[in-house]
C-alpha atoms as a PDB file:
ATOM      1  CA  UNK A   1     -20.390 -16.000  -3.039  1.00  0.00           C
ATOM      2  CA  UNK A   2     -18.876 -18.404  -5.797  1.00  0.00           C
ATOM      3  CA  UNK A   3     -21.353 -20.759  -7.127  1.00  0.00           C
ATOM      4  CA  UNK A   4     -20.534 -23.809  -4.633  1.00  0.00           C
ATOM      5  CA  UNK A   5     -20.058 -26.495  -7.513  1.00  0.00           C
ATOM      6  CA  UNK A   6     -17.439 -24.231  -9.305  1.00  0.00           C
ATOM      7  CA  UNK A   7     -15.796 -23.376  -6.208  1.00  0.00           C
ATOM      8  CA  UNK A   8     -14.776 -26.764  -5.310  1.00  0.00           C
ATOM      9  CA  UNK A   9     -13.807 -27.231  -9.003  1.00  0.00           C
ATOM     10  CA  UNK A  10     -11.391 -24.480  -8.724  1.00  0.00           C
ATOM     11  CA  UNK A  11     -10.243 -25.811  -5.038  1.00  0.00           C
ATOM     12  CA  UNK A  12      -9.555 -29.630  -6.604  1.00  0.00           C
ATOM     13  CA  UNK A  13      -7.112 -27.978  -9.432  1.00  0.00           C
ATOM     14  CA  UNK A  14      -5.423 -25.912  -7.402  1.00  0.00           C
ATOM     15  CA  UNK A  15      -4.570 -28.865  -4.743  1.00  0.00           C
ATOM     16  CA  UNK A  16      -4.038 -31.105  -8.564  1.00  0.00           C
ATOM     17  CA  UNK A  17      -1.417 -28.637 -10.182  1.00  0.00           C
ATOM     18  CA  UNK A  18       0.313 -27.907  -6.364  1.00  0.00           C
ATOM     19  CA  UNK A  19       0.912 -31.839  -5.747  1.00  0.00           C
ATOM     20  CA  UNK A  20       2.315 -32.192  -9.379  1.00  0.00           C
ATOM     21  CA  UNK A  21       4.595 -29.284  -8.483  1.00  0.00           C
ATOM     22  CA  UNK A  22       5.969 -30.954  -5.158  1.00  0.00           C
ATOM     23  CA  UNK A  23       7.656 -33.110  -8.134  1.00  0.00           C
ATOM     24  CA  UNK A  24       8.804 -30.700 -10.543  1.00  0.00           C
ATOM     25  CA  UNK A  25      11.621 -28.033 -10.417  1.00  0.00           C
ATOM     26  CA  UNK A  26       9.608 -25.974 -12.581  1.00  0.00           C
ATOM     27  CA  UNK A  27       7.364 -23.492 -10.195  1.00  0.00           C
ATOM     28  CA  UNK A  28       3.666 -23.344 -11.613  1.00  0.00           C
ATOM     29  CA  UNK A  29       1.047 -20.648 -10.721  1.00  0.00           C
ATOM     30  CA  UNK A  30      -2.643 -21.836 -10.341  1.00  0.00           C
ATOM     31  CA  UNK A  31      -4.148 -18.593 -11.248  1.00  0.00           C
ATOM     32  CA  UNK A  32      -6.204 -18.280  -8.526  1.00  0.00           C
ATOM     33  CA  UNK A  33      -6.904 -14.697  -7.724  1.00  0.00           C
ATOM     34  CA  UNK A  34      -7.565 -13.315  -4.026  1.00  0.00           C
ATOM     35  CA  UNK A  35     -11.255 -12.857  -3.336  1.00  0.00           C
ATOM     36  CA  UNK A  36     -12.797 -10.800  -0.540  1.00  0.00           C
ATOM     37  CA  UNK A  37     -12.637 -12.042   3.262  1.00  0.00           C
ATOM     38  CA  UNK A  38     -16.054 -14.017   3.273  1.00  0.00           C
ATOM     39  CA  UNK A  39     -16.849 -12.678   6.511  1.00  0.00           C
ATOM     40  CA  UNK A  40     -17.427  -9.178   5.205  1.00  0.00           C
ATOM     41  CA  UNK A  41     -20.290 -11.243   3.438  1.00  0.00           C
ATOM     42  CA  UNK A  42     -22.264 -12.269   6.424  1.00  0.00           C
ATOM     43  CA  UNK A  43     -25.229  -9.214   7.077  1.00  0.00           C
ATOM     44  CA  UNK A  44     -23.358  -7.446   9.354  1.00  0.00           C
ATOM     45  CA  UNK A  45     -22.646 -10.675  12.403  1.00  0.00           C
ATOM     46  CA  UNK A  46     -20.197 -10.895  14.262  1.00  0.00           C
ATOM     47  CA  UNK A  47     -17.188 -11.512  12.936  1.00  0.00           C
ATOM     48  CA  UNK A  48     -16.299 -13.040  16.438  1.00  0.00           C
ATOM     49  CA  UNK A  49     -18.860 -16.028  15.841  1.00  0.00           C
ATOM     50  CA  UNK A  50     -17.614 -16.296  11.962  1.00  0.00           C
ATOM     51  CA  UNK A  51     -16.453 -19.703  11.129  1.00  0.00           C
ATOM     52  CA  UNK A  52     -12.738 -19.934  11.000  1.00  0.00           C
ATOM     53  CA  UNK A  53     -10.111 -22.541  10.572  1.00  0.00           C
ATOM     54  CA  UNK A  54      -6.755 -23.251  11.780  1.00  0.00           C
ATOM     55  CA  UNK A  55      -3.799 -25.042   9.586  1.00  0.00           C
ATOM     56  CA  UNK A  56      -0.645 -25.907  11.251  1.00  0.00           C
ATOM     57  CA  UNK A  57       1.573 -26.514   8.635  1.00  0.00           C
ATOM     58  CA  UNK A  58       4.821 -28.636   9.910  1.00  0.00           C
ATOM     59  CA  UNK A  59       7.949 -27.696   8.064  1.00  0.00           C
ATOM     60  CA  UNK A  60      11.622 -26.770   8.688  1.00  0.00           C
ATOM     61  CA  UNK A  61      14.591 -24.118   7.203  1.00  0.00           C
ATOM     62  CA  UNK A  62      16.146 -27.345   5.759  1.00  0.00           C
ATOM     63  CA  UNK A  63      12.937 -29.030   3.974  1.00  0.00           C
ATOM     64  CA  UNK A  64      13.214 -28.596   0.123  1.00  0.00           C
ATOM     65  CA  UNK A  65       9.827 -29.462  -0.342  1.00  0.00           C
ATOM     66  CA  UNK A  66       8.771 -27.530   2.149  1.00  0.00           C
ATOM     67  CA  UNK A  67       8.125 -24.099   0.329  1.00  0.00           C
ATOM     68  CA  UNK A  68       5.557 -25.454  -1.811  1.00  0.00           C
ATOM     69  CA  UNK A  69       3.573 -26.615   0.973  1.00  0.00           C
ATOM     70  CA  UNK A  70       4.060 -22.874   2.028  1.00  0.00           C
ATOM     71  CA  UNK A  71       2.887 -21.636  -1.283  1.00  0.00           C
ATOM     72  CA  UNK A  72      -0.082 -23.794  -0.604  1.00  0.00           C
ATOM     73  CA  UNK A  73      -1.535 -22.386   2.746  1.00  0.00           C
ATOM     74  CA  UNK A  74      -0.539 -18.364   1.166  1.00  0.00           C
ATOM     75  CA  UNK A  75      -3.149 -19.523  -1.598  1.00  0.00           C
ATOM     76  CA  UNK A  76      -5.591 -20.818   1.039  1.00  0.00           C
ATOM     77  CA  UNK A  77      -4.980 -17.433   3.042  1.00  0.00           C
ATOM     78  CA  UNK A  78      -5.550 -15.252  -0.331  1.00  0.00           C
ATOM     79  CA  UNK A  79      -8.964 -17.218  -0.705  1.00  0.00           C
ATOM     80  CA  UNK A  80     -10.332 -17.368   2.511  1.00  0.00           C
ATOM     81  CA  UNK A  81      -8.487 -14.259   4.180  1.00  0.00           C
ATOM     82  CA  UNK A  82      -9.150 -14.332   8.052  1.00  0.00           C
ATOM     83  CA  UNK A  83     -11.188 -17.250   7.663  1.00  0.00           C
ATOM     84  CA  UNK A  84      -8.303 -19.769   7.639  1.00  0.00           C
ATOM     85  CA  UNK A  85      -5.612 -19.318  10.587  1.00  0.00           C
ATOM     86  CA  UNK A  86      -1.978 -20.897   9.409  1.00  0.00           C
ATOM     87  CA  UNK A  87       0.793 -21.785  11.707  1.00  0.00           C
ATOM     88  CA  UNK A  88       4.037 -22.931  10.725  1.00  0.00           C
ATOM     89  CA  UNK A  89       6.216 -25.380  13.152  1.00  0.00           C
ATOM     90  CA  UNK A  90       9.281 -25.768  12.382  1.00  0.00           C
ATOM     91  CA  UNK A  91       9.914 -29.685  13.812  1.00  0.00           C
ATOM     92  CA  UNK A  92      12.700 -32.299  13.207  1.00  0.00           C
ATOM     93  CA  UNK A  93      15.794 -32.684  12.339  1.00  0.00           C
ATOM     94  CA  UNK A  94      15.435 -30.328   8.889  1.00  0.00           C
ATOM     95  CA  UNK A  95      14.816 -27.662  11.617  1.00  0.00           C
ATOM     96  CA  UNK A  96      17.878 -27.904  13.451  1.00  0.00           C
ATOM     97  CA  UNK A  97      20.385 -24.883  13.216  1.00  0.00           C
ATOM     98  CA  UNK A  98      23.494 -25.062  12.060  1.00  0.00           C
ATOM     99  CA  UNK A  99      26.426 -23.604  13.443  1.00  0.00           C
ATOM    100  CA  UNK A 100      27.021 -20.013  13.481  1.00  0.00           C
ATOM    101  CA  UNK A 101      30.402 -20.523  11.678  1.00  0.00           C
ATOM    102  CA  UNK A 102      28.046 -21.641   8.721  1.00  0.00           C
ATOM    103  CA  UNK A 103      27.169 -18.830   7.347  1.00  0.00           C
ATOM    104  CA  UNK A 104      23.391 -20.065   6.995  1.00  0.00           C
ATOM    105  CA  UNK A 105      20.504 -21.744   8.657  1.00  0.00           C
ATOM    106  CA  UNK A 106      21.174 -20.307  12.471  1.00  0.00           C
ATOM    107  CA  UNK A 107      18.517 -19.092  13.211  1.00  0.00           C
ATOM    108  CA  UNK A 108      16.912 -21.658  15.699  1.00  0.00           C
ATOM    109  CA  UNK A 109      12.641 -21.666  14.607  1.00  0.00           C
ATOM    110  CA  UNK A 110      12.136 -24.948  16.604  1.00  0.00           C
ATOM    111  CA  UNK A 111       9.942 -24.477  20.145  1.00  0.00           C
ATOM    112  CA  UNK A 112       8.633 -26.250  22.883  1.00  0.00           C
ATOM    113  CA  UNK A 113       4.889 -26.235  21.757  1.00  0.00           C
ATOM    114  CA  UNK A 114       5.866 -27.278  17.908  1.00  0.00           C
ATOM    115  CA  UNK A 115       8.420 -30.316  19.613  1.00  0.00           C
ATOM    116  CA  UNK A 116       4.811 -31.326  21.218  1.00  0.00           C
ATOM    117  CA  UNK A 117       2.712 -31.340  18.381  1.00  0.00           C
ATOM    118  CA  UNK A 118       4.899 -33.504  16.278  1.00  0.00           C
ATOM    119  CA  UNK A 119       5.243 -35.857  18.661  1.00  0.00           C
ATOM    120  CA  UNK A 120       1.878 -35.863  19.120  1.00  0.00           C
ATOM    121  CA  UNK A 121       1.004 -36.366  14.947  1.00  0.00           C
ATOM    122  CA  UNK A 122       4.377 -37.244  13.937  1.00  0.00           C
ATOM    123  CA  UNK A 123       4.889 -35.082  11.175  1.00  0.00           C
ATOM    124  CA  UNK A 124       8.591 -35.313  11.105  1.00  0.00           C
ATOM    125  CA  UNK A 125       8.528 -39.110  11.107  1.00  0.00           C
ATOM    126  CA  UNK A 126       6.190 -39.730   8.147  1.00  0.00           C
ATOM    127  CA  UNK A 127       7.600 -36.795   6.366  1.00  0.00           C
ATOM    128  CA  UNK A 128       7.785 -32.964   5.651  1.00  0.00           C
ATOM    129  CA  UNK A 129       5.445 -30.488   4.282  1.00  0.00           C
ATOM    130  CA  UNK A 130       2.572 -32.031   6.235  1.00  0.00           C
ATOM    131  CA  UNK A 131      -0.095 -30.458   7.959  1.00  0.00           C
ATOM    132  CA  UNK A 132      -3.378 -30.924  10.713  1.00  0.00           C
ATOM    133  CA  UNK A 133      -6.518 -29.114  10.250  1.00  0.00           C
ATOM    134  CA  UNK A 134      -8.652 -27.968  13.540  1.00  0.00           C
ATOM    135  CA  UNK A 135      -6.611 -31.299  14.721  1.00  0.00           C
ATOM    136  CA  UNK A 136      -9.195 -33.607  12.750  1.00  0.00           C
ATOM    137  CA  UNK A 137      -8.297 -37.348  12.095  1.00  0.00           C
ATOM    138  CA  UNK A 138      -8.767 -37.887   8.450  1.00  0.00           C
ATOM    139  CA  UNK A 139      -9.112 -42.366   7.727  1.00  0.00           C
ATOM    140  CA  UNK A 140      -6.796 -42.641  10.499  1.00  0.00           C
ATOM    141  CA  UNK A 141      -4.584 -40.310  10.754  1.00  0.00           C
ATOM    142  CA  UNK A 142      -4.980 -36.461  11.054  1.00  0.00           C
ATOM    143  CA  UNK A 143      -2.072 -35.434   9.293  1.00  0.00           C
ATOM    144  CA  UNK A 144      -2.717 -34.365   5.419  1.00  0.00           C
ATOM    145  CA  UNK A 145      -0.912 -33.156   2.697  1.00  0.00           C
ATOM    146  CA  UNK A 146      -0.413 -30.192   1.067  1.00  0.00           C
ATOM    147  CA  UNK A 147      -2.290 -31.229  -2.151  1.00  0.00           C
ATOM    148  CA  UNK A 148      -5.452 -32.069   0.040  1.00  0.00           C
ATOM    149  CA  UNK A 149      -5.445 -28.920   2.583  1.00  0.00           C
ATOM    150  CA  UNK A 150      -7.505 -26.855  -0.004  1.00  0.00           C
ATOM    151  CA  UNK A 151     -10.835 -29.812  -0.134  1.00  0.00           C
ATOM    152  CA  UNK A 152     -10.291 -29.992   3.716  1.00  0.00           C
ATOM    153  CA  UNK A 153     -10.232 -26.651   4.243  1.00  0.00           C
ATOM    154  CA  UNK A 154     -13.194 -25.557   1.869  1.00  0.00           C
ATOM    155  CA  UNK A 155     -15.156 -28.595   3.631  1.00  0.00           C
ATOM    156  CA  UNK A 156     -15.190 -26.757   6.610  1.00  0.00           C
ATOM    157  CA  UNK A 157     -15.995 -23.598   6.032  1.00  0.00           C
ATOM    158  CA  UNK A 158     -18.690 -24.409   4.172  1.00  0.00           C
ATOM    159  CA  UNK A 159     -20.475 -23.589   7.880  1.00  0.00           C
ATOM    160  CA  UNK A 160     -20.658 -19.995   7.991  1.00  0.00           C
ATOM    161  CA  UNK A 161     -20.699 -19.408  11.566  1.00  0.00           C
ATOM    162  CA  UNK A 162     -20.592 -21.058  14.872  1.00  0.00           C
ATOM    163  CA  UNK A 163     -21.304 -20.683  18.494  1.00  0.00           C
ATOM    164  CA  UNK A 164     -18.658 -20.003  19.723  1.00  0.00           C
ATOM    165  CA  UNK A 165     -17.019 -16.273  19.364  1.00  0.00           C
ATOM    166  CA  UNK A 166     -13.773 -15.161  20.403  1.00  0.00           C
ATOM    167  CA  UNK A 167     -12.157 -12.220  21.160  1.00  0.00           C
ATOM    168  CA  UNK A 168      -8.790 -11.159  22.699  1.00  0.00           C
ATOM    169  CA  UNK A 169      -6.980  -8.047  23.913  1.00  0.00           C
ATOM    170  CA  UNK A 170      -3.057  -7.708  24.341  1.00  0.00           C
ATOM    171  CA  UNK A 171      -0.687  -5.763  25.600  1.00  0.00           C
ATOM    172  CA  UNK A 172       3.134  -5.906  26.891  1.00  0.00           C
ATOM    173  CA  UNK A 173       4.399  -5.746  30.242  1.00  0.00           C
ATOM    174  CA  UNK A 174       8.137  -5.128  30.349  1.00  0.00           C
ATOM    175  CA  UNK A 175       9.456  -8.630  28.768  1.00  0.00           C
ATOM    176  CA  UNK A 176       6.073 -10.341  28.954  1.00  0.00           C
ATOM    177  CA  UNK A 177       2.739 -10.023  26.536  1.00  0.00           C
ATOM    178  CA  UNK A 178      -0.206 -10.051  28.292  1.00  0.00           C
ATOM    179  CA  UNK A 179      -3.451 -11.923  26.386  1.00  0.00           C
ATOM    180  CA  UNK A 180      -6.973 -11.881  27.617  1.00  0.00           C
ATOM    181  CA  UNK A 181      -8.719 -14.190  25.850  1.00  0.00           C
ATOM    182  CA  UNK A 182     -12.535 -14.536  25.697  1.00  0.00           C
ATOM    183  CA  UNK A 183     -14.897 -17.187  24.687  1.00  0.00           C
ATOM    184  CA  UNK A 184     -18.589 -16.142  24.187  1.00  0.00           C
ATOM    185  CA  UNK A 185     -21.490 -18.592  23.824  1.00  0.00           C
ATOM    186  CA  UNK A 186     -23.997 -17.833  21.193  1.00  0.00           C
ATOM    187  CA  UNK A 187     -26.399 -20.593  22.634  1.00  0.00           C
ATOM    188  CA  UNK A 188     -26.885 -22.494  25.693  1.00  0.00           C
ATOM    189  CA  UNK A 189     -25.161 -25.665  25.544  1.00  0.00           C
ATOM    190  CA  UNK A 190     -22.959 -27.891  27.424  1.00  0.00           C
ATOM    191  CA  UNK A 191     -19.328 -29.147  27.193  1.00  0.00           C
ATOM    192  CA  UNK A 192     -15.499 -30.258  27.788  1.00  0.00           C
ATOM    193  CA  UNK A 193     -14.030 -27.204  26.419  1.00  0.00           C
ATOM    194  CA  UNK A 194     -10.408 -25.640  26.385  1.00  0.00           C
ATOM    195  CA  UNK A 195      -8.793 -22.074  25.491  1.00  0.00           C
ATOM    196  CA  UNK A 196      -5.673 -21.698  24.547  1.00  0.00           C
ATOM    197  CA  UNK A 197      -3.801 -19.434  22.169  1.00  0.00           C
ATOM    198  CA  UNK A 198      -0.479 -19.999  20.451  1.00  0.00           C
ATOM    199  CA  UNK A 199       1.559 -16.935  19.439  1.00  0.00           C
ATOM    200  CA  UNK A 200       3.193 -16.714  16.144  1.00  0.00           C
ATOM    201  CA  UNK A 201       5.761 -14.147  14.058  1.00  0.00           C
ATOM    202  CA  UNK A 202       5.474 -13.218  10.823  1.00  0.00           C
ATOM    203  CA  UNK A 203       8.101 -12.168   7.845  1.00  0.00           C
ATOM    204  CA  UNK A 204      11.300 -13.500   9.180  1.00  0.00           C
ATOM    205  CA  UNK A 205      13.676 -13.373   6.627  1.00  0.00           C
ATOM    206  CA  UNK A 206      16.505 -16.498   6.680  1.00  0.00           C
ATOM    207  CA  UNK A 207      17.970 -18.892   4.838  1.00  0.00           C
ATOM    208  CA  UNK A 208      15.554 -21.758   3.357  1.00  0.00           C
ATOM    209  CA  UNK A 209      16.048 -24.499   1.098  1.00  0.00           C
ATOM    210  CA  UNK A 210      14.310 -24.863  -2.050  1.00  0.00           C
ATOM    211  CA  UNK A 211      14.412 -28.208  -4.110  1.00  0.00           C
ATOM    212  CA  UNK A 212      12.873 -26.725  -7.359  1.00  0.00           C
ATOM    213  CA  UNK A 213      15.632 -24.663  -7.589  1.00  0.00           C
ATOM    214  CA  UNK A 214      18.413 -25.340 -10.501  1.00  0.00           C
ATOM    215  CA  UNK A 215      22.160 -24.883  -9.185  1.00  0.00           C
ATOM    216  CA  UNK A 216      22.235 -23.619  -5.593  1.00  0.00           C
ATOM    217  CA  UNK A 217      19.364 -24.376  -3.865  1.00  0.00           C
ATOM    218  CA  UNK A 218      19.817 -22.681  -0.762  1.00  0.00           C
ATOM    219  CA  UNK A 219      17.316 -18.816  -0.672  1.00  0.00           C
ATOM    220  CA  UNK A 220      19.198 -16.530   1.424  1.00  0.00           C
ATOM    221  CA  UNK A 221      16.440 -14.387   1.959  1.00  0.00           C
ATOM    222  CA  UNK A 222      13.280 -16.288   2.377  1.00  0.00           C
ATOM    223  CA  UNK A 223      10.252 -14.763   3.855  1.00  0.00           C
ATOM    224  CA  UNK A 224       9.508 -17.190   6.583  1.00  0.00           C
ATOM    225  CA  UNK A 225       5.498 -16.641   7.411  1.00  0.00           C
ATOM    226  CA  UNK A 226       2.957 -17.380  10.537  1.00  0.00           C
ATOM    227  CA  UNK A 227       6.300 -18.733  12.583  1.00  0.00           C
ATOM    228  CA  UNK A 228       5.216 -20.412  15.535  1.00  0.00           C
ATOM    229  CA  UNK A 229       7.362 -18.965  18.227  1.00  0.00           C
ATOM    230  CA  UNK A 230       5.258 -20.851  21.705  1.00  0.00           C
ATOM    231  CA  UNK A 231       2.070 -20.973  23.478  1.00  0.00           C
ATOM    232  CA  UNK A 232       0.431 -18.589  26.025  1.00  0.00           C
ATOM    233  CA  UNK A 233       0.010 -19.987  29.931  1.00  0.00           C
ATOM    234  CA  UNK A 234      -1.111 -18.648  33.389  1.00  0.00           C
ATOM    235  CA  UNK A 235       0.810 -16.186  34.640  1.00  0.00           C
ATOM    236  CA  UNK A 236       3.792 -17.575  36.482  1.00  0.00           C
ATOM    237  CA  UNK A 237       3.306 -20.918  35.445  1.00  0.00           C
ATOM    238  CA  UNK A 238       4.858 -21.381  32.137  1.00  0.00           C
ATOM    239  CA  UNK A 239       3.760 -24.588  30.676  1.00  0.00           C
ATOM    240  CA  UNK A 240       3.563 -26.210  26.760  1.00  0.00           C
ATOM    241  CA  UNK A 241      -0.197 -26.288  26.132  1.00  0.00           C
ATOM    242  CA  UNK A 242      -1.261 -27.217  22.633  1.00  0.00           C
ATOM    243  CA  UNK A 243      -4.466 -28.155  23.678  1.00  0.00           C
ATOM    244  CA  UNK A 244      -5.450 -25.189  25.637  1.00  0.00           C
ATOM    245  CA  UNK A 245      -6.535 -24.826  28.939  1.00  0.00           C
ATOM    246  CA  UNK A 246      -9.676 -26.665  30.995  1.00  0.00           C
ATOM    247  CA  UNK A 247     -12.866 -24.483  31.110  1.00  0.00           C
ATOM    248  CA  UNK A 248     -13.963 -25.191  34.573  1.00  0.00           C
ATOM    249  CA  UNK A 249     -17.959 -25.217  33.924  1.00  0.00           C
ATOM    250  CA  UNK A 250     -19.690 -27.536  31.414  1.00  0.00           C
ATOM    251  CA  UNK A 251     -22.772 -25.680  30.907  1.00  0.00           C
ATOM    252  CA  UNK A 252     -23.562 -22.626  29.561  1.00  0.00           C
ATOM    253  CA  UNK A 253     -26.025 -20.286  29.000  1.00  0.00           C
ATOM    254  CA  UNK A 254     -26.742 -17.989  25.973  1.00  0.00           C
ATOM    255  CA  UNK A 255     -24.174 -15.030  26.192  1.00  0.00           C
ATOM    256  CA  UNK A 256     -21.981 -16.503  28.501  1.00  0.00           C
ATOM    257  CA  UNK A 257     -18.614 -15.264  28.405  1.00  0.00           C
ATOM    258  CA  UNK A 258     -15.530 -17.267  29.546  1.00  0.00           C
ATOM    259  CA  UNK A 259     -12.462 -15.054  30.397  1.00  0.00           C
ATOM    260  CA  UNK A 260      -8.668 -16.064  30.776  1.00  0.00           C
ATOM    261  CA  UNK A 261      -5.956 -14.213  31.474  1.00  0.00           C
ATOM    262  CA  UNK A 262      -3.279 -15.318  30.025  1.00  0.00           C
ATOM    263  CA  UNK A 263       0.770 -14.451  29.373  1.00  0.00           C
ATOM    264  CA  UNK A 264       4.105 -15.221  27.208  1.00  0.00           C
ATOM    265  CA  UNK A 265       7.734 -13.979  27.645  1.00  0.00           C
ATOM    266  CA  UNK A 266       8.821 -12.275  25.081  1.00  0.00           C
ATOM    267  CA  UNK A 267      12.401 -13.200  23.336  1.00  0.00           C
ATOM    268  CA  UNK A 268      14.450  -9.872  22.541  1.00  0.00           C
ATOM    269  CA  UNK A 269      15.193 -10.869  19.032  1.00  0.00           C
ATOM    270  CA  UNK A 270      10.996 -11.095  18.465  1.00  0.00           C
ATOM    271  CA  UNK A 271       9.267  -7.975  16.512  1.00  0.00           C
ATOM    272  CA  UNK A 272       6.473  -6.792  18.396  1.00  0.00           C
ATOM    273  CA  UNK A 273       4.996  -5.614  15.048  1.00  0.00           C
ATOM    274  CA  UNK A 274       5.087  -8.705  13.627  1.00  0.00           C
ATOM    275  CA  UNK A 275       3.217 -11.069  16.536  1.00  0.00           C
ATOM    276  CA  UNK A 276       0.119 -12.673  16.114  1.00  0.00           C
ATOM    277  CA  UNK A 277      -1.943 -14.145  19.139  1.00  0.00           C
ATOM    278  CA  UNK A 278      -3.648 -17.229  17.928  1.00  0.00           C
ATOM    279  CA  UNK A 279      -6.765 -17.767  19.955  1.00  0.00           C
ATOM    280  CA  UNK A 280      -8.615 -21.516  19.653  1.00  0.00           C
ATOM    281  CA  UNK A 281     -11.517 -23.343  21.249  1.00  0.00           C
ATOM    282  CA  UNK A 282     -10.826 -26.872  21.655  1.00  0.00           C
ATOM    283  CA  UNK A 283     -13.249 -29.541  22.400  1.00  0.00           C
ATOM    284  CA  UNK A 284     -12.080 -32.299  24.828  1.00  0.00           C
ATOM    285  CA  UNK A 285     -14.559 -35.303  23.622  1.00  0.00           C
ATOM    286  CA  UNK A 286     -14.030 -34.723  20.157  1.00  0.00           C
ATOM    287  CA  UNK A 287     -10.475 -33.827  20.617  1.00  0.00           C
ATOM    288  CA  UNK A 288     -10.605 -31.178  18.113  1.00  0.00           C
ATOM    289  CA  UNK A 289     -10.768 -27.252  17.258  1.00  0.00           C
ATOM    290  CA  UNK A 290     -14.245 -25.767  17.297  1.00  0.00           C
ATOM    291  CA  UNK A 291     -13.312 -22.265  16.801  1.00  0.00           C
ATOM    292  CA  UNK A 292     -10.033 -20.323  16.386  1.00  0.00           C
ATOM    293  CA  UNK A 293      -9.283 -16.332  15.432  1.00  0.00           C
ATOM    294  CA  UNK A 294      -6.078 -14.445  14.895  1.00  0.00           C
ATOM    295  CA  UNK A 295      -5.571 -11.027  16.486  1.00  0.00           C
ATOM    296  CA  UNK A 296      -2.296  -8.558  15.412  1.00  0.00           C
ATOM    297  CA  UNK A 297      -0.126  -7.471  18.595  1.00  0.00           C
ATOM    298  CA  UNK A 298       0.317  -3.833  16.296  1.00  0.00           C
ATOM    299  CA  UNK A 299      -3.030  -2.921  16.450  1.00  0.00           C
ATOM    300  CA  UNK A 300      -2.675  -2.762  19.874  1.00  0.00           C
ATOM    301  CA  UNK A 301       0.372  -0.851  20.135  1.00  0.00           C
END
């Protein structure tokens, strides 16, 4: 691992030189170069319990600003691999669709679960690219900007592992993905816990605005990444649950496994090779995300 003092070094210019760029036309490259998924570093534990963080980053097909606050989180995820967990939610009015007449900007990324969240940390409201970490309130509010993800992010991690390991298996039913989600206790300890999982898509190629962009502006074929497309619920009870679900006991002892079983309908127009199951811990008291893991619906195909 990177000595700690130049790490954060390198971690303060990149979030430096990607705030200067939200004001420049001119796209600038930090030189950062992808390092090896820390968790492959930890003696062989499991990479259940392995410390990881989750970033939803608010944005929308319409925000020119927005794609540097993309670039941002795809230079967090080349650092930190599987560590850090992004999610994009496409919110507010620079999500809405336009007409299919248009030409451009139909496709409709706005859902349910993302409507919640932003009204929950008003993201649209202040302003677009903005994002929440592990749903932490930072001096009073807990929504952060792009330039300050990588400190927050690198802050956290610098726990290795917690106690607290998840693990999920999928698999599709007809029109409807199944999830099992599991929550294992490394200790005995007591709590006001919640699991949940969000599911998102990945590579969706669409229109996107771009306001570094000389001349036309509009990207016809934008990779759109870690697309929020809902949340998983009980089976027949379809519900919007951001926060997760109520574990029913409050103690527990070492190796203690909490189970859910858990579903989503599937649209047609989704890519089963391209879904992710976003599996989270959340902590009632604190009102925040203790753990959280990503698991690939085509490795279970």
């Amino acid at each position: 691992m990177c000595d700690l003092k130049k790490r954060r070094s390198f971690l303060f210019l990149i979030g430096l030189l990607l705030f200067l760029g939200f004001t420049s036309c001119k796209k600038k490259s930090t030189g950062i170069a992808p390092v090896d998924d820390p968790s492959d570093s930890l003696g062989g534990s499991d990479p259940s319990f392995t410390k990881s963080v989750l970033l939803i980053e608010f944005t929308g097909h319409k925000c020119g600003n927005c794609p540097a606050g993309g670039e941002t989180a795809d230079q967090l995820k080349n650092v930190y691999g599987s560590r850090i967990v992004i999610i994009s939610a496409h919110v507010g009015t620079l999500a809405q669709p336009q007409p299919p007449a248009s030409g451009k900007y139909t496709l409709d990324f706005r859902t349910r679960t993302g409507d919640e969240l932003d009204q929950e940390f008003g993201a649209s409201v202040s302003g677009i690219p903005k994002g929440v970490i592990n749903y932490i309130e930072y001096s009073g509010t807990s929504l952060v900007l792009p330039g300050a993800w990588p400190e927050k992010v690198d802050q956290l991690l610098q726990q290795d592992s917690v106690p607290f390991g998840l693990t999920a298996d999928m698999s599709v039913n007809g029109a409807i993905l199944n999830l099992t989600a599991a929550c294992e206790f490394g200790d005995s300890l007591s709590g006001n816990f919640n699991l949940g999982a969000f599911l998102t898509e990945d590579s969706i190629i669409s229109w996107q605005k771009d306001y570094r962009l000389s001349g036309n502006q509009d990207i016809e074929f934008f990779e759109h990444k870690y697309v929020l497309r809902g949340n998983f619920y009980m089976p027949g009870n379809i519900q919007v649950l951001p926060w997760g679900l109520p574990i029913s006991d409050t103690s527990f002892a070492e190796g203690h496994k909490e189970v859910m079983d858990l579903d989503i309908q599937l649209d047609p127009s989704w890519r089963q090779n391209h879904l992710n199951a976003v599996v989270f811990l959340y902590d009632q008291d604190t009102e925040t995300i203790l753990q959280v893991k990503e698991f690939h619906l085509s490795e279970e195909l």
